[in-house]
Protein backbone atom coordinates (compact mmCIF):
# COMPACT_ATOMS: atom_id res chain seq x y z
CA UNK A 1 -11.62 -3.60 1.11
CA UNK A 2 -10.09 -7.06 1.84
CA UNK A 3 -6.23 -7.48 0.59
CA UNK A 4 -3.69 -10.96 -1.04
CA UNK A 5 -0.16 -10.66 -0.39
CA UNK A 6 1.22 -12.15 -3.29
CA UNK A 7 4.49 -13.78 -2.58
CA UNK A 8 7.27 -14.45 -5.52
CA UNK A 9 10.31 -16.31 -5.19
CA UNK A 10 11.96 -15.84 -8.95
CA UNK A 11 15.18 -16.41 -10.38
CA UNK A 12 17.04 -12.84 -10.51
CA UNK A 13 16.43 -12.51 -14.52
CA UNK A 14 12.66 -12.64 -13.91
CA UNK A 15 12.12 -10.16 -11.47
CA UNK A 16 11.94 -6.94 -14.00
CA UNK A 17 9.27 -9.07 -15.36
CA UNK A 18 7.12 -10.05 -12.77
CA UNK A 19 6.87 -6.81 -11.33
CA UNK A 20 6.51 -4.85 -14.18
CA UNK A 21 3.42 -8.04 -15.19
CA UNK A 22 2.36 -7.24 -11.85
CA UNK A 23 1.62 -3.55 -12.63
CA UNK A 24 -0.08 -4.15 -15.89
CA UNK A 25 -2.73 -6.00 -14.11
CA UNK A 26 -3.65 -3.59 -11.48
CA UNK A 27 -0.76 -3.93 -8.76
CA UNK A 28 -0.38 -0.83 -7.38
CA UNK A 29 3.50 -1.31 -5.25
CA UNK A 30 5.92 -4.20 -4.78
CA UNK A 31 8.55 -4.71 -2.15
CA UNK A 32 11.57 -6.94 -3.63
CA UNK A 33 13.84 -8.70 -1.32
CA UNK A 34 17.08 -9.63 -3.26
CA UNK A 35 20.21 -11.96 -3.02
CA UNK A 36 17.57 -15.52 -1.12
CA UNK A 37 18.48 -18.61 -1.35
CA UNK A 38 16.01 -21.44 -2.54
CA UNK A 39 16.05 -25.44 -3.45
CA UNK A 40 13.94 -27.24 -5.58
CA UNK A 41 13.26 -30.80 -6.11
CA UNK A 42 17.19 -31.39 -6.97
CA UNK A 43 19.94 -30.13 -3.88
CA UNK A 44 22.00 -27.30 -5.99
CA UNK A 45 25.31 -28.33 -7.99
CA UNK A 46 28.38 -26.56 -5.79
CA UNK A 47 31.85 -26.70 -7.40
CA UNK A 48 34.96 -26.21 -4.49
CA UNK A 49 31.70 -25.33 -1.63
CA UNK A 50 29.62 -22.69 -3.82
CA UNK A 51 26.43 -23.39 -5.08
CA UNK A 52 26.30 -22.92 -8.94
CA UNK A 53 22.83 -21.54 -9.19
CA UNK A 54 21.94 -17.99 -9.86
CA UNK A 55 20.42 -15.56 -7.35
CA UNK A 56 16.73 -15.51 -6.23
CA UNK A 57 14.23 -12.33 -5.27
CA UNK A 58 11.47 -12.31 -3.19
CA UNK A 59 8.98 -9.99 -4.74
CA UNK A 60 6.05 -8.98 -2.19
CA UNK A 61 2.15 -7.45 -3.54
CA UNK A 62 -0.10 -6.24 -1.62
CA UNK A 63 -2.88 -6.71 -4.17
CA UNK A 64 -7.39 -6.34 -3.76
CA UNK A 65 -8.67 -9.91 -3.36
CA UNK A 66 -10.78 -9.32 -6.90
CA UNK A 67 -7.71 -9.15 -8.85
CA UNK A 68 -4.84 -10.98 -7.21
CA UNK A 69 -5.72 -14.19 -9.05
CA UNK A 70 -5.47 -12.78 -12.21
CA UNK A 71 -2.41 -10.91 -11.23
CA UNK A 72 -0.87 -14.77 -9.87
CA UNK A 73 -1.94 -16.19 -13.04
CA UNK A 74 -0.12 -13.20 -15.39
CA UNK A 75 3.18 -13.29 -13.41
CA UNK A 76 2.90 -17.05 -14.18
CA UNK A 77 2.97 -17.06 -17.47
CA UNK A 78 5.17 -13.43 -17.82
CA UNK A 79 8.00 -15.82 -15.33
CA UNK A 80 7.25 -18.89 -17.69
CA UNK A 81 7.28 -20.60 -14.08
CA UNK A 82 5.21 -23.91 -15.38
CA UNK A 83 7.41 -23.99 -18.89
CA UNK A 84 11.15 -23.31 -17.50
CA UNK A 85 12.34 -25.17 -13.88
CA UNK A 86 13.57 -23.07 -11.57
CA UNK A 87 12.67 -20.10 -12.87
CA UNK A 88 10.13 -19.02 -10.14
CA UNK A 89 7.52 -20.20 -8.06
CA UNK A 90 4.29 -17.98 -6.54
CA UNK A 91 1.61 -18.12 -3.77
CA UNK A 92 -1.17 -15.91 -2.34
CA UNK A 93 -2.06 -15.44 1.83
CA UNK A 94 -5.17 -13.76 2.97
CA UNK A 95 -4.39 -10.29 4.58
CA UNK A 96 -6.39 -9.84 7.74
CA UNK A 97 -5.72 -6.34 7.89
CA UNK A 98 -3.14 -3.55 6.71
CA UNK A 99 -2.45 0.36 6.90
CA UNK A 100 -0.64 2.45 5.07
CA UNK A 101 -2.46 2.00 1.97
CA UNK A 102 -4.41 5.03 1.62
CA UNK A 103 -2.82 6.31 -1.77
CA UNK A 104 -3.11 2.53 -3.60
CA UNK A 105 -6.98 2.32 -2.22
CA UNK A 106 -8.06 5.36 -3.98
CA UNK A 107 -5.95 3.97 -7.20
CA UNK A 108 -7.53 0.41 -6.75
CA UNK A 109 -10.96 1.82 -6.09
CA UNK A 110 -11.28 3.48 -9.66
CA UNK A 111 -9.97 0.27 -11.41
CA UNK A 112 -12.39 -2.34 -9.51
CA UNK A 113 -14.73 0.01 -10.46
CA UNK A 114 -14.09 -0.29 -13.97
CA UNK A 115 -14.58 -4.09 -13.60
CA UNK A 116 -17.22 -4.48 -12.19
């Protein structure tokens, strides 16, 4: 079984929603990483030294290959990261191998099985 870590970075309002998007469409964990600091296009507004944007998460998937472009795609439009700036961006890596997945395989194995 070959794996996609899906990476998040979302504004701190969005993060309930991605991972809960994320877990409609088949992802079976998440690891979120709070309180990061990102920049976009623009350099953040900072009034007396502190920046006036809201905090970012990291949200982490280990998701199957089959269904972690679906998943990208759902979180996409759950964030509303194409219709709302700033509100999240999201990217997939190839996994070359993992362990300590033995519980989400057997999961992941009955719902791949269903779509295929």
């Amino acid at each position: 079984m070959k794996f996609k870590l899906i990476v998040a970075v979302v504004s701190d309002e969005k993060t309930d929603t991605v991972v809960d998007t994320a877990r409609k469409c088949g992802g079976t964990g998440s690891t979120v990483i709070t309180n990061v600091r990102g920049e976009g296009l623009k350099p953040s507004s900072t009034f007396l030294g502190l920046t006036l944007e809201g905090q970012r998460d990291i949200v982490l998937l280990v998701v199957e290959e089959h269904m972690s472009r679906h998943i990208l795609e759902e979180i996409c439009k759950a964030g509303r990261f194409d219709e709302e700036v700033g509100t999240g961006v999201a990217f997939q890596i190839d996994i070359e191998d993992a362990v300590g997945l033995t519980s989400q395989i057997k999961t992941i194995e009955k719902e791949i099985e269903e779509e295929i």
